[in-house]
C-alpha atoms as a PDB file:
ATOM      1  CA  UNK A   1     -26.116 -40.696 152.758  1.00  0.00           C
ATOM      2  CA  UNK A   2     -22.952 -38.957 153.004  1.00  0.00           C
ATOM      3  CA  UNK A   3     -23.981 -36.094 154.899  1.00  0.00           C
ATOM      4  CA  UNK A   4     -25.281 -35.680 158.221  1.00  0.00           C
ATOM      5  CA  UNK A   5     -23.834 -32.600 159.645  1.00  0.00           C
ATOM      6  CA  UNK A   6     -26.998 -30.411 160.861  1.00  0.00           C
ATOM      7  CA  UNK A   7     -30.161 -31.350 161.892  1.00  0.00           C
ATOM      8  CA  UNK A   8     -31.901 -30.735 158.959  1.00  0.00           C
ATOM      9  CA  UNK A   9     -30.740 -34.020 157.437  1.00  0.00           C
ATOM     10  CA  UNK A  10     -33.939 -36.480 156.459  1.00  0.00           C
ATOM     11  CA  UNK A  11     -32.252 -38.802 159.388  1.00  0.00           C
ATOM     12  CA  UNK A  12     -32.916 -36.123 161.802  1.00  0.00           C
ATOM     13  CA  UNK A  13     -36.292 -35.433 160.680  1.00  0.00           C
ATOM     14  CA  UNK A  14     -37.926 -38.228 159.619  1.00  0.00           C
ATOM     15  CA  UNK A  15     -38.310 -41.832 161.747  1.00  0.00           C
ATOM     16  CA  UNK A  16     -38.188 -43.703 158.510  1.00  0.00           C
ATOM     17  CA  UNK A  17     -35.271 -42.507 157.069  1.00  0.00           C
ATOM     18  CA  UNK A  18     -33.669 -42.760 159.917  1.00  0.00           C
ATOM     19  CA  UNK A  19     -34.553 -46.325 160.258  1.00  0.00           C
ATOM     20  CA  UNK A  20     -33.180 -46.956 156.731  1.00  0.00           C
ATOM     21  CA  UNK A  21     -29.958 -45.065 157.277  1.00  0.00           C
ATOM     22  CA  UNK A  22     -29.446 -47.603 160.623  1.00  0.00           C
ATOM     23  CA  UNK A  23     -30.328 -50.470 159.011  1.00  0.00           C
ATOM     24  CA  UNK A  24     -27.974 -49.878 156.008  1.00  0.00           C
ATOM     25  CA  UNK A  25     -24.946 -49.208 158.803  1.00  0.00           C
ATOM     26  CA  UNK A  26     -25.612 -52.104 161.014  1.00  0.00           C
ATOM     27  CA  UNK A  27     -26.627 -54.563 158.457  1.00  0.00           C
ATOM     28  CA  UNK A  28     -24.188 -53.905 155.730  1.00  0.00           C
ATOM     29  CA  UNK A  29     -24.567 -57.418 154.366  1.00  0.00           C
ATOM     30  CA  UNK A  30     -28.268 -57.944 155.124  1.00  0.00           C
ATOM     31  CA  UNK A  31     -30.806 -58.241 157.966  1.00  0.00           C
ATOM     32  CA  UNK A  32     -29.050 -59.780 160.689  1.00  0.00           C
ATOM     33  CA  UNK A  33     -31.477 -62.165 163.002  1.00  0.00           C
ATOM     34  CA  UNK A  34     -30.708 -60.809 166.671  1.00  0.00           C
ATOM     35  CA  UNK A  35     -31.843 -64.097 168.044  1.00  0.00           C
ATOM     36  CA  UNK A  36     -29.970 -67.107 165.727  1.00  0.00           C
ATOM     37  CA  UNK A  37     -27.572 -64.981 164.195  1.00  0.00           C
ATOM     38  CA  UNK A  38     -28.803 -65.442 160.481  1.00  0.00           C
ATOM     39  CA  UNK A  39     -27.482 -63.359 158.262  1.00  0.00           C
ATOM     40  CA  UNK A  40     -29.479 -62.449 155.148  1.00  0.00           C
ATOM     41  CA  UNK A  41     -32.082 -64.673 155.532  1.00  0.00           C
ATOM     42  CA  UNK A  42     -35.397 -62.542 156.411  1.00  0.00           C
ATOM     43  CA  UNK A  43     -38.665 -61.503 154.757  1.00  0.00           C
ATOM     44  CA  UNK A  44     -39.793 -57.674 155.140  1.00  0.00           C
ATOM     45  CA  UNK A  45     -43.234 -58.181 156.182  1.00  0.00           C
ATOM     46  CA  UNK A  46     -45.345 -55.808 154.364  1.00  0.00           C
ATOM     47  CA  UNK A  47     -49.248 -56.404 155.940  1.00  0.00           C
ATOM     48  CA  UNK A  48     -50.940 -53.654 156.901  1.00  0.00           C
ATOM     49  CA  UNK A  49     -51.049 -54.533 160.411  1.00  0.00           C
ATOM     50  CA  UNK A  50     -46.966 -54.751 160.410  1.00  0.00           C
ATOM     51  CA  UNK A  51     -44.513 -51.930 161.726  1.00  0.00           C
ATOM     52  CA  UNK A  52     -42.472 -50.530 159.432  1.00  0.00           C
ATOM     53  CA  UNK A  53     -39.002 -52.263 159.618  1.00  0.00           C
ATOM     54  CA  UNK A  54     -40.312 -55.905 160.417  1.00  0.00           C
ATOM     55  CA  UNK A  55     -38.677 -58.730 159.414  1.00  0.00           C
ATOM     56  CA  UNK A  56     -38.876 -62.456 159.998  1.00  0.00           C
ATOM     57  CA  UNK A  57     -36.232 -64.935 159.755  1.00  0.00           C
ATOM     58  CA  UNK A  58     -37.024 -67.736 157.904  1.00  0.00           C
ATOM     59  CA  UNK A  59     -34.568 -69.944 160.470  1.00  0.00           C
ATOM     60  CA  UNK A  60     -36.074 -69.680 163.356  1.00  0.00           C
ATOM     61  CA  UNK A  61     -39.418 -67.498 162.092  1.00  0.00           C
ATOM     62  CA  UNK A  62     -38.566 -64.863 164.703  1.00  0.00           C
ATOM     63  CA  UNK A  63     -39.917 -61.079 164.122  1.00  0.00           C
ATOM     64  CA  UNK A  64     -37.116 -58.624 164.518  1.00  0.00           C
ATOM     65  CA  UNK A  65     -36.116 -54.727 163.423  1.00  0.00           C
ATOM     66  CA  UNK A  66     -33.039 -53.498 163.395  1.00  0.00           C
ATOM     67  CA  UNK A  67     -33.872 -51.670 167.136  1.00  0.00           C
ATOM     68  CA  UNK A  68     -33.967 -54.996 168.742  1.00  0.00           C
ATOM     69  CA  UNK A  69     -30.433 -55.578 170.836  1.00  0.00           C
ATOM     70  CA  UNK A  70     -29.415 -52.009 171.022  1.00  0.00           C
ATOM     71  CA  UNK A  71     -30.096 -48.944 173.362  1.00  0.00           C
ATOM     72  CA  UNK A  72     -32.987 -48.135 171.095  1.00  0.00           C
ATOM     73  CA  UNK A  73     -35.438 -51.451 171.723  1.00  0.00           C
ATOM     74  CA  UNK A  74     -38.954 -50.480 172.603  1.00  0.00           C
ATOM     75  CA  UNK A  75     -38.535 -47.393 173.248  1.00  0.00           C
ATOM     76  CA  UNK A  76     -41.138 -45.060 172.740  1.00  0.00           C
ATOM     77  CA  UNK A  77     -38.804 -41.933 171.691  1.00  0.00           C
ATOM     78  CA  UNK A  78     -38.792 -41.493 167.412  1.00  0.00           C
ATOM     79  CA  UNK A  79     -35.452 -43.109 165.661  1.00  0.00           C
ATOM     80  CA  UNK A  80     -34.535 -40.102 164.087  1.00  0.00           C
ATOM     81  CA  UNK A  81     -34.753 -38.124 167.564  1.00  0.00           C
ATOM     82  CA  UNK A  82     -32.313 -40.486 169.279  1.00  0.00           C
ATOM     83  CA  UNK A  83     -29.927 -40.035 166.025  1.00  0.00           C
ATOM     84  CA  UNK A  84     -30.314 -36.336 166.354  1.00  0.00           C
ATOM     85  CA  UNK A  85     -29.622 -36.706 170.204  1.00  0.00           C
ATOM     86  CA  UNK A  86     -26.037 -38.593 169.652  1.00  0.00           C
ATOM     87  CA  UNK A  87     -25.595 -35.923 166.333  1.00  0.00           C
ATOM     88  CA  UNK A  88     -25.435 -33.344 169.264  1.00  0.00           C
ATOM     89  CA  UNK A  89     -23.192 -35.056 171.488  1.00  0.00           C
ATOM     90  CA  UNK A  90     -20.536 -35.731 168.939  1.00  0.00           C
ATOM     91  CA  UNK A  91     -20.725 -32.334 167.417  1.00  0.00           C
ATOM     92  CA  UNK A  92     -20.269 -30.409 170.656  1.00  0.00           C
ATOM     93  CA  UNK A  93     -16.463 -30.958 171.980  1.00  0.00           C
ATOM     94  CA  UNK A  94     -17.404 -30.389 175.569  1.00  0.00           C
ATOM     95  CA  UNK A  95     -20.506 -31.429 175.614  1.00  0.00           C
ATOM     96  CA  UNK A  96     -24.221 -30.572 175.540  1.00  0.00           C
ATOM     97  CA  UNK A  97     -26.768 -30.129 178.364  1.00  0.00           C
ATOM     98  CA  UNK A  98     -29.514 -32.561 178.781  1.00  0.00           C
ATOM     99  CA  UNK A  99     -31.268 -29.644 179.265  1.00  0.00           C
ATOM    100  CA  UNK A 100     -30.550 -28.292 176.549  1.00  0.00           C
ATOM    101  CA  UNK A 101     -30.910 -31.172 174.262  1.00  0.00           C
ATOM    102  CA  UNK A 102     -34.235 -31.292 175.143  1.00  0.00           C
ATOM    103  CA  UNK A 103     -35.081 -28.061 174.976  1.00  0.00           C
ATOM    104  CA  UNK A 104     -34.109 -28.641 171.190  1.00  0.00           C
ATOM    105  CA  UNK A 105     -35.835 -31.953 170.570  1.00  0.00           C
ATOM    106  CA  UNK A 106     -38.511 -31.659 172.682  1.00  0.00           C
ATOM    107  CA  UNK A 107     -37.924 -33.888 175.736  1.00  0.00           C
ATOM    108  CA  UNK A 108     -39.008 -33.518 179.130  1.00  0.00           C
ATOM    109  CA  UNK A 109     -35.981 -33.152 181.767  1.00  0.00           C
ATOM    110  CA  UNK A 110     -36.014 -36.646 182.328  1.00  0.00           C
ATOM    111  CA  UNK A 111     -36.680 -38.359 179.136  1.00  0.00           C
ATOM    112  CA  UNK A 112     -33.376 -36.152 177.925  1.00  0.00           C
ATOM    113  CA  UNK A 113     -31.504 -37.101 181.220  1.00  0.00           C
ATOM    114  CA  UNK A 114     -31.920 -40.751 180.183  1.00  0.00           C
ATOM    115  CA  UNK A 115     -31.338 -40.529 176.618  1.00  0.00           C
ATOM    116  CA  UNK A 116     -28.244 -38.826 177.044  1.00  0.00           C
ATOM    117  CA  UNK A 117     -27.017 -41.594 179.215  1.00  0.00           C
ATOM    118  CA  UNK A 118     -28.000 -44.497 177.411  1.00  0.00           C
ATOM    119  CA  UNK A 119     -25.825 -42.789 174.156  1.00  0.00           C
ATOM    120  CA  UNK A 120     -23.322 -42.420 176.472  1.00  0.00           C
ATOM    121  CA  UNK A 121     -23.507 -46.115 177.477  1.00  0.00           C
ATOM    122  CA  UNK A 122     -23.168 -46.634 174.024  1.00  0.00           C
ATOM    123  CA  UNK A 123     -19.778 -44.926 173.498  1.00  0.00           C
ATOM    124  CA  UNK A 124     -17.838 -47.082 176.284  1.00  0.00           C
ATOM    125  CA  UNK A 125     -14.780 -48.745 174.540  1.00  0.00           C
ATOM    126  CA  UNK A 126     -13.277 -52.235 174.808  1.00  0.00           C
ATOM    127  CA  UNK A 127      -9.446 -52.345 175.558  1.00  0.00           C
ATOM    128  CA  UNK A 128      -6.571 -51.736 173.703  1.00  0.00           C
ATOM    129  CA  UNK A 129      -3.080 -51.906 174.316  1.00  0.00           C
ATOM    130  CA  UNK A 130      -1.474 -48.587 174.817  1.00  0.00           C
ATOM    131  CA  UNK A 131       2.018 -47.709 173.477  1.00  0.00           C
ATOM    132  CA  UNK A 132       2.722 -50.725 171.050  1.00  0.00           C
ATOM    133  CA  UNK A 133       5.678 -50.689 169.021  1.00  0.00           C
ATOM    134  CA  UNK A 134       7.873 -48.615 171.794  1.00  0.00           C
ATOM    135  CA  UNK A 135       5.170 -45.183 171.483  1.00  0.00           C
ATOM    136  CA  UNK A 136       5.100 -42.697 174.024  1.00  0.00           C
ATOM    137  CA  UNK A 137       2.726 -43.161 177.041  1.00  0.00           C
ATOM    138  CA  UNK A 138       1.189 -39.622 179.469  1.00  0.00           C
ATOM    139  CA  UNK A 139       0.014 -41.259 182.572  1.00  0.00           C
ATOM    140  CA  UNK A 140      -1.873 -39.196 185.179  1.00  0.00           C
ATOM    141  CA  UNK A 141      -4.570 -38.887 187.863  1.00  0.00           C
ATOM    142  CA  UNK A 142      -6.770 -35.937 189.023  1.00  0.00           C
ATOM    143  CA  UNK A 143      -9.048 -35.071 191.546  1.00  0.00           C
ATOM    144  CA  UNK A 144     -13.391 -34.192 189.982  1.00  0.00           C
ATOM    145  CA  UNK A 145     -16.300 -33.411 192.013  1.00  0.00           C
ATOM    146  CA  UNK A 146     -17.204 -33.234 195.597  1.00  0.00           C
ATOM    147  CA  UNK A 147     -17.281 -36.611 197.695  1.00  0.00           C
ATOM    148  CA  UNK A 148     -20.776 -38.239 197.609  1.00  0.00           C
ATOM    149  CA  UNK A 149     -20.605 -39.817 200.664  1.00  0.00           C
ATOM    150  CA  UNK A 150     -19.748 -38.228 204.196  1.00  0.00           C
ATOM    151  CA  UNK A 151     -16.546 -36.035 204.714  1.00  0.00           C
ATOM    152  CA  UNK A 152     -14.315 -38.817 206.391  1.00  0.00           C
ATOM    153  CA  UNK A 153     -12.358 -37.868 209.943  1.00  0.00           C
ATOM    154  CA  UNK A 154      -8.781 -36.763 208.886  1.00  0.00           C
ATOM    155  CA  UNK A 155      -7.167 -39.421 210.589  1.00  0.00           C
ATOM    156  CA  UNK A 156      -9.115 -42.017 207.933  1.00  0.00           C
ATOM    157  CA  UNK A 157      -7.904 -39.520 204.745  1.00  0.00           C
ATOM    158  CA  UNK A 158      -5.013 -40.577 202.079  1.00  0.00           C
ATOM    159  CA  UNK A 159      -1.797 -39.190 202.379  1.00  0.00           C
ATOM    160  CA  UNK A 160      -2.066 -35.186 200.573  1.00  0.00           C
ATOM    161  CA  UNK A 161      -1.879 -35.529 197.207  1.00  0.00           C
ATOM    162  CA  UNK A 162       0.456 -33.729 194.954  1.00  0.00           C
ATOM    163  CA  UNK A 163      -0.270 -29.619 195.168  1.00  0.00           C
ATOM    164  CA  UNK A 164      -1.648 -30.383 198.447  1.00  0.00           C
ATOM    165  CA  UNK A 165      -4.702 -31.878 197.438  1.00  0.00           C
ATOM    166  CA  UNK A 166      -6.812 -34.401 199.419  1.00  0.00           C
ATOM    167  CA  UNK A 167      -7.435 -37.637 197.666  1.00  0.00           C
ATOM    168  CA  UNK A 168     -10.658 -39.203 197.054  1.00  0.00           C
ATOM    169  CA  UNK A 169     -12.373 -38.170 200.825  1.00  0.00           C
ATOM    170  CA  UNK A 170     -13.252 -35.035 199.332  1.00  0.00           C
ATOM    171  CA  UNK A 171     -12.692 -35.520 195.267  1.00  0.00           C
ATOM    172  CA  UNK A 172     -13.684 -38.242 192.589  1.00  0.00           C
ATOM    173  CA  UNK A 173     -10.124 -39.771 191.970  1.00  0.00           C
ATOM    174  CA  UNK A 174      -9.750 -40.213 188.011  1.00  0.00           C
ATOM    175  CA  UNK A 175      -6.482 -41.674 186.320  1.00  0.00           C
ATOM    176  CA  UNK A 176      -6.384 -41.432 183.046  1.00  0.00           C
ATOM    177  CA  UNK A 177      -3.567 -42.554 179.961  1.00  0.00           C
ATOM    178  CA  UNK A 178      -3.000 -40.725 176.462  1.00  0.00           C
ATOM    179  CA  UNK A 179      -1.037 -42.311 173.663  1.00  0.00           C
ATOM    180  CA  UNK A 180       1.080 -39.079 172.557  1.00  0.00           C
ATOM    181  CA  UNK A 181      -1.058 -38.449 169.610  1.00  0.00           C
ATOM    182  CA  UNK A 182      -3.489 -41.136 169.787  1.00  0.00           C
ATOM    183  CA  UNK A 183      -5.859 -42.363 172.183  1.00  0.00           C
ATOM    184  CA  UNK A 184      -7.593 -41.821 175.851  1.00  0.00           C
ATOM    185  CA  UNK A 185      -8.695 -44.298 177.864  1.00  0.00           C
ATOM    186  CA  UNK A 186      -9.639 -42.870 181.640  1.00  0.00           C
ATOM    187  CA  UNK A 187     -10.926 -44.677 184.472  1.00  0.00           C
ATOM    188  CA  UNK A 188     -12.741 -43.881 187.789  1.00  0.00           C
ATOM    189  CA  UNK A 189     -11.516 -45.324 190.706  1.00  0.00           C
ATOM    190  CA  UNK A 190     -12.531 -45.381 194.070  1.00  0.00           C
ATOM    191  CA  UNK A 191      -8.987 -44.722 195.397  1.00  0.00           C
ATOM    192  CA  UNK A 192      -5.841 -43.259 193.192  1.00  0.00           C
ATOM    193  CA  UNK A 193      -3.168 -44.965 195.203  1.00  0.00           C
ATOM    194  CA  UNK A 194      -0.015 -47.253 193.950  1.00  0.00           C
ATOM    195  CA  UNK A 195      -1.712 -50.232 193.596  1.00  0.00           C
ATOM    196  CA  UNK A 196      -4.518 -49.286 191.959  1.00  0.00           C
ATOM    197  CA  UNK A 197      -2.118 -47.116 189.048  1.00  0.00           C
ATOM    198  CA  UNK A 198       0.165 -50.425 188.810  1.00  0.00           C
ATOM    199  CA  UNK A 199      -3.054 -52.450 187.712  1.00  0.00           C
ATOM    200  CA  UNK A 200      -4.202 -50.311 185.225  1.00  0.00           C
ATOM    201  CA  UNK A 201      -0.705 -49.556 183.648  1.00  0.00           C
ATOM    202  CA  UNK A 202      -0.163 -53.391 183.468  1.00  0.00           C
ATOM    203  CA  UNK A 203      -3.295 -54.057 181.999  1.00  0.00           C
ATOM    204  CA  UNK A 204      -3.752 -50.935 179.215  1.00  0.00           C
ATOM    205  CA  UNK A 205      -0.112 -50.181 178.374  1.00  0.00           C
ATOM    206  CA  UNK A 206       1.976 -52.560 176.086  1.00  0.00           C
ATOM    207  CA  UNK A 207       5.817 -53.355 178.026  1.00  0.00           C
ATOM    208  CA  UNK A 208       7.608 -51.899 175.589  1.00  0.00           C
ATOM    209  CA  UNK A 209       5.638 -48.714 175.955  1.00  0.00           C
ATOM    210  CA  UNK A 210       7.700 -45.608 177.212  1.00  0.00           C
ATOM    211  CA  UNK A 211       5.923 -44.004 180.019  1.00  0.00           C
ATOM    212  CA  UNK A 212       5.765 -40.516 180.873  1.00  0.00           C
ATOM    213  CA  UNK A 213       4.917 -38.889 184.251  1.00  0.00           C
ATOM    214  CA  UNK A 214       4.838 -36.515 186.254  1.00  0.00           C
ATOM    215  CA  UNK A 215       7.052 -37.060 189.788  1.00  0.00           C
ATOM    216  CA  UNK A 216       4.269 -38.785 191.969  1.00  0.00           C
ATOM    217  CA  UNK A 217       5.466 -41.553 193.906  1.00  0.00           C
ATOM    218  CA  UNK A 218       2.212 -43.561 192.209  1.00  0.00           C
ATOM    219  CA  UNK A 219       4.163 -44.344 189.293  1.00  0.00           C
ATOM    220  CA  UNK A 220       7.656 -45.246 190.130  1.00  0.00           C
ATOM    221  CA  UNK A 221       7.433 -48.854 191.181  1.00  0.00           C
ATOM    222  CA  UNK A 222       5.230 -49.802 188.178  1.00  0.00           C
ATOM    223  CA  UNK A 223       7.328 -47.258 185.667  1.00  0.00           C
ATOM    224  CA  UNK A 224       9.980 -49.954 185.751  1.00  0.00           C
ATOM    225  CA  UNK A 225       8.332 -52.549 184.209  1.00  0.00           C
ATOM    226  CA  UNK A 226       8.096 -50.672 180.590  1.00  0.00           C
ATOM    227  CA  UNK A 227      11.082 -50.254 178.131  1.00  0.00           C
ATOM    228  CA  UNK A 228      11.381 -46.070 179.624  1.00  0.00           C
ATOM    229  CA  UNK A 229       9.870 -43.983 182.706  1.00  0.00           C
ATOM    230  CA  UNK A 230      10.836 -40.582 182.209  1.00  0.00           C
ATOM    231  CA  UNK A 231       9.289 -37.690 184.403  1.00  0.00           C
ATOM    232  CA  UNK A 232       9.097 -34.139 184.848  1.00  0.00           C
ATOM    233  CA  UNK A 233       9.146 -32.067 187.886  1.00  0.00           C
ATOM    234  CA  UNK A 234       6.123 -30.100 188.320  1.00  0.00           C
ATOM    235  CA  UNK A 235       7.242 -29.212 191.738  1.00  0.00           C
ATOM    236  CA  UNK A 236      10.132 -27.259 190.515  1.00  0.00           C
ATOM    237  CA  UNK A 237       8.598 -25.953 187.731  1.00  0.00           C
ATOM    238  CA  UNK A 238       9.544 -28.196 184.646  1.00  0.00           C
ATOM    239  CA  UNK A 239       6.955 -28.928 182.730  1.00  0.00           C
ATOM    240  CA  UNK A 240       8.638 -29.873 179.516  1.00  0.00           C
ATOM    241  CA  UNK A 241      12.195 -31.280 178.652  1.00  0.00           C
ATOM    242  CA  UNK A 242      12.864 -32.513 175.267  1.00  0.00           C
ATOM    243  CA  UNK A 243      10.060 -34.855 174.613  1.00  0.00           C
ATOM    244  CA  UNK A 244       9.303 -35.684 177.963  1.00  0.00           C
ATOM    245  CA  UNK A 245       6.338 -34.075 179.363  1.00  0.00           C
ATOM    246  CA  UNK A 246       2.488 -34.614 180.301  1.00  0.00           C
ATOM    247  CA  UNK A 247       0.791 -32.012 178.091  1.00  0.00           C
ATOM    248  CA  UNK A 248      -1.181 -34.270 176.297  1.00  0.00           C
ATOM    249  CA  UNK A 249      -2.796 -35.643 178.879  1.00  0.00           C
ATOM    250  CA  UNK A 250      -2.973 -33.053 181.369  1.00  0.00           C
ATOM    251  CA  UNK A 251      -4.692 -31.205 178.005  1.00  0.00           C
ATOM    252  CA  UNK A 252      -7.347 -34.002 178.094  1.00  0.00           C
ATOM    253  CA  UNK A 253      -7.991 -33.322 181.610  1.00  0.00           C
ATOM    254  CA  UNK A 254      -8.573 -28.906 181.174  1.00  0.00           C
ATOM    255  CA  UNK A 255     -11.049 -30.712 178.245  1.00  0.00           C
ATOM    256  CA  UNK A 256     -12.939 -32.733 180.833  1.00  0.00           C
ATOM    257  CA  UNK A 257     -13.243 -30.366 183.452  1.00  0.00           C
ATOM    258  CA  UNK A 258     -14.091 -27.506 181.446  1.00  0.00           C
ATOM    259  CA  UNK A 259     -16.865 -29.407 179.660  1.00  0.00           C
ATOM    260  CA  UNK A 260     -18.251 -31.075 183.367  1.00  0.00           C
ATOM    261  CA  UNK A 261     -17.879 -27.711 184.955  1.00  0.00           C
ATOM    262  CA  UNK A 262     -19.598 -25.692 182.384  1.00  0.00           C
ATOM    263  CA  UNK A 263     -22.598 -27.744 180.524  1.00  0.00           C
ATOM    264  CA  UNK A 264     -22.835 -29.995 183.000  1.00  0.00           C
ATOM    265  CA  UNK A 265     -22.054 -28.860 185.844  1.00  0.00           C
ATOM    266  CA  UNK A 266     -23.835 -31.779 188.338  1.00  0.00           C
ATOM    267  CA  UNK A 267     -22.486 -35.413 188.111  1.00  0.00           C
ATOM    268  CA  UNK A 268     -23.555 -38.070 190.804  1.00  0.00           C
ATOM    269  CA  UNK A 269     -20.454 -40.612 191.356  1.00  0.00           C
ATOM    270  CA  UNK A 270     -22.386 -43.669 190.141  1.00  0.00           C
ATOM    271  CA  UNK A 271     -22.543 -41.875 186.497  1.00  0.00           C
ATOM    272  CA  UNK A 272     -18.925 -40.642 186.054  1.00  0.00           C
ATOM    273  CA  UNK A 273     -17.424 -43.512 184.310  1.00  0.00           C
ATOM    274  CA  UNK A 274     -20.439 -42.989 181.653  1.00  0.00           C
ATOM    275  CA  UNK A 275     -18.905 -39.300 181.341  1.00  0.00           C
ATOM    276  CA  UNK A 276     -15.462 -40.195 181.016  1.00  0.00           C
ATOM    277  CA  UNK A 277     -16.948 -42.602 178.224  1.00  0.00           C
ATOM    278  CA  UNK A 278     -18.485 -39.507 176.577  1.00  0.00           C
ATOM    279  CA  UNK A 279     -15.151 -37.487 176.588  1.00  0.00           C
ATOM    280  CA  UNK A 280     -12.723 -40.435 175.492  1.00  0.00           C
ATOM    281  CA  UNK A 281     -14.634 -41.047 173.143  1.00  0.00           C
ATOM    282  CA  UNK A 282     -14.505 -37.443 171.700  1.00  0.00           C
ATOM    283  CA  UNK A 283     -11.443 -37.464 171.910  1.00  0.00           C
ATOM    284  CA  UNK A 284     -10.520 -40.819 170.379  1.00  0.00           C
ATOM    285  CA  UNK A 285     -12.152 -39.381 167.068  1.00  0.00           C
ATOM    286  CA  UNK A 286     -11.108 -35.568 167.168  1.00  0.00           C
ATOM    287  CA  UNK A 287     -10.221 -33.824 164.452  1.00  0.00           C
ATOM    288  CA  UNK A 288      -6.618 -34.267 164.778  1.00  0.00           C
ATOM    289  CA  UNK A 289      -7.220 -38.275 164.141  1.00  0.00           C
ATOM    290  CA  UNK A 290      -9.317 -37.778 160.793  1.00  0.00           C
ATOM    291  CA  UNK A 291     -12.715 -37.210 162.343  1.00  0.00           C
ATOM    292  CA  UNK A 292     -15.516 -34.773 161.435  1.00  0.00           C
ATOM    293  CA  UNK A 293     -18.387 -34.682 163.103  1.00  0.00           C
ATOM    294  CA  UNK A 294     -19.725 -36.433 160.585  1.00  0.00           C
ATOM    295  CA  UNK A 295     -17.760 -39.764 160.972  1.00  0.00           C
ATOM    296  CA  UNK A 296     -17.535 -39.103 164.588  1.00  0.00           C
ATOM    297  CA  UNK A 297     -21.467 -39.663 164.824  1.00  0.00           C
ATOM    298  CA  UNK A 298     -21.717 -41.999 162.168  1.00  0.00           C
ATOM    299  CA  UNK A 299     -18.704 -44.594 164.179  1.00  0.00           C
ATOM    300  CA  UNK A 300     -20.802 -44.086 167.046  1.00  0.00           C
ATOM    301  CA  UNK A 301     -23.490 -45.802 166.143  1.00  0.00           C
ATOM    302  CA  UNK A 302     -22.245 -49.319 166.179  1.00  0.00           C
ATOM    303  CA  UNK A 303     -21.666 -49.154 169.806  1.00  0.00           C
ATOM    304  CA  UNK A 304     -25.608 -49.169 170.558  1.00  0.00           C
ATOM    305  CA  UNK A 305     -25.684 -53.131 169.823  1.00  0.00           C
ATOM    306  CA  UNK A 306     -25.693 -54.877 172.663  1.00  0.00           C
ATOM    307  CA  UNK A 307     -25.363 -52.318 174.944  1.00  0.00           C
ATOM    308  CA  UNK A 308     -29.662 -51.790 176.444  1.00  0.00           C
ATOM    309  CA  UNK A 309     -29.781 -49.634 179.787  1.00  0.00           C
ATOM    310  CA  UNK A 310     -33.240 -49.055 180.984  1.00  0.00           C
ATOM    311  CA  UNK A 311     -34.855 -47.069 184.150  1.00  0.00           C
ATOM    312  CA  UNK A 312     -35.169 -50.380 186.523  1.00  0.00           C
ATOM    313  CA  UNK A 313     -31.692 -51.670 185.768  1.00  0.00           C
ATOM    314  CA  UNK A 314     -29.139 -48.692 185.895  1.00  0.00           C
ATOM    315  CA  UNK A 315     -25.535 -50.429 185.024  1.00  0.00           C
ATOM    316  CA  UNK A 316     -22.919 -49.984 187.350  1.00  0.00           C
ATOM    317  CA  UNK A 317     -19.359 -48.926 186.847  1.00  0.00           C
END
């Protein structure tokens, strides 16, 4: 099914056509036993009393669907409602509501709530090396949210931040790096200080990257240690010169706030890495990198495997 762009798609509509569309995309070459790894080796039982979907591997005679090992295992919501959930995620580039998707699908508050945060889970990215092959690097931090703990004396705050502000005592401290052109990959941290920067450069951003910044002190120890580390100076002004600036990032950033300030508008700390998940993500597979909505949902969907969140368990950062 090539088409899946509005939600009166069959997959949308109908449990069991959804089920065959996710069984086709996770099991390209056959039912794949979730419990011995068989591949291809299952019967489809077909009793009355059987589920739609069964199977049993004729290894190790275990019953399995194609739900079992992803976000969607037992639950009680319909296939094609979780598929229309994520559908409304990708398709909106700052976001939907949980509110709102369930005032579309027919959720309660919370049912949405947790649906929209187990897709989420879903969308959180393995590593990759940033700048390979001498690319261009934007490195930068910002400041989301109010503090969810108490406001901390002033003698026991960070050092003002650049434009005055007050690190993370009274903001969410977020660091995020763009490949100029290409990828996002942000990070919540509890504190956005040198140290903290210097790890996550070292560990996301290939050496012969060239690294662009703004004039923060954060990044001038660790810029050395890549092939460039050009900045500009926001403080007087320059924004751009040549090919050095941070608009791409810094971009990223208006996207993020925009979206958290306007649909979402409430975010408890514990949950922000699973919304910076949500926004990379988008824009990992925008437009500008070959994506429609379409293929944005549809390359979403391998990221439920392995990935189960439920109410008793909430997964930390």
């Amino acid at each position: 099914m090539a088409q899946s762009n509005n939600l009166s798609n069959p997959i949308f509509q109908d449990a069991d056509k959804a089920r065959e569309w996710l069984e086709a995309r996770l099991w390209k070459d056959g039912p794949i036993c979730p419990k011995c790894g068989t591949v291809n080796e299952a019967t489809l039982m077909q009793g009355e009393s059987h589920r739609p979907g069964l199977y049993q591997c004729n290894a190790c005679r275990e019953p399995f669907t194609v739900t079992v090992g992803t976000l969607y295992e037992r639950s009680k919501i319909p296939l094609n409602k979780w598929l229309a959930a994520t559908h409304l995620m990708m398709a909106s580039k700052k976001g939907m509501s949980a509110l709102q998707i369930g005032r579309l699908l027919g959720f309660s508050k919370k049912t949405a709530w947790f649906v929209c945060h187990r897709i989420r889970e879903s969308l959180r990215e393995g590593g990759f090396a940033f700048g390979a092959g001498g690319k261009i690097v934007e490195a930068d931090e910002t400041y989301f949210g109010p503090v969810a703990t108490p406001r901390p004396r002033r003698k026991d705050l960070p050092p003002p931040t650049k434009g005055g502000k007050v690190g993370p005592g009274q903001k969410r401290a977020i660091v995020s790096l763009v490949e100029r052109g290409g990828r996002v990959k942000s990070f919540h941290v509890p504190r956005a200080d040198a140290a903290t920067v210097a790890k996550i450069a070292r560990d996301n951003i290939a050496r012969e990257a060239r690294l662009f910044t703004d004039e923060s002190r954060l990044y001038k120890k660790i810029g050395a240690e890549f092939a460039e580390h050009s900045t500009v100076v926001h403080s007087k002004g320059e924004y751009a010169r040549d090919e050095v600036n941070t608009n791409s990032v810094e971009g990223f950033f208006s996207i993020f706030k925009r979206g958290m300030k306007g649909n979402y508008q409430h975010c408890s700390e514990k949950h922000l890495h699973r919304y910076l998940a949500e926004f990379d993500y988008r824009f990992n597979h925008r437009e500008a990198l070959g994506y429609d909505d379409v293929a944005r949902f549809e390359n979403s969907i391998p990221g439920i495997v392995g990935k189960r969140l439920t109410y008793r368990r909430p997964r930390a950062n």
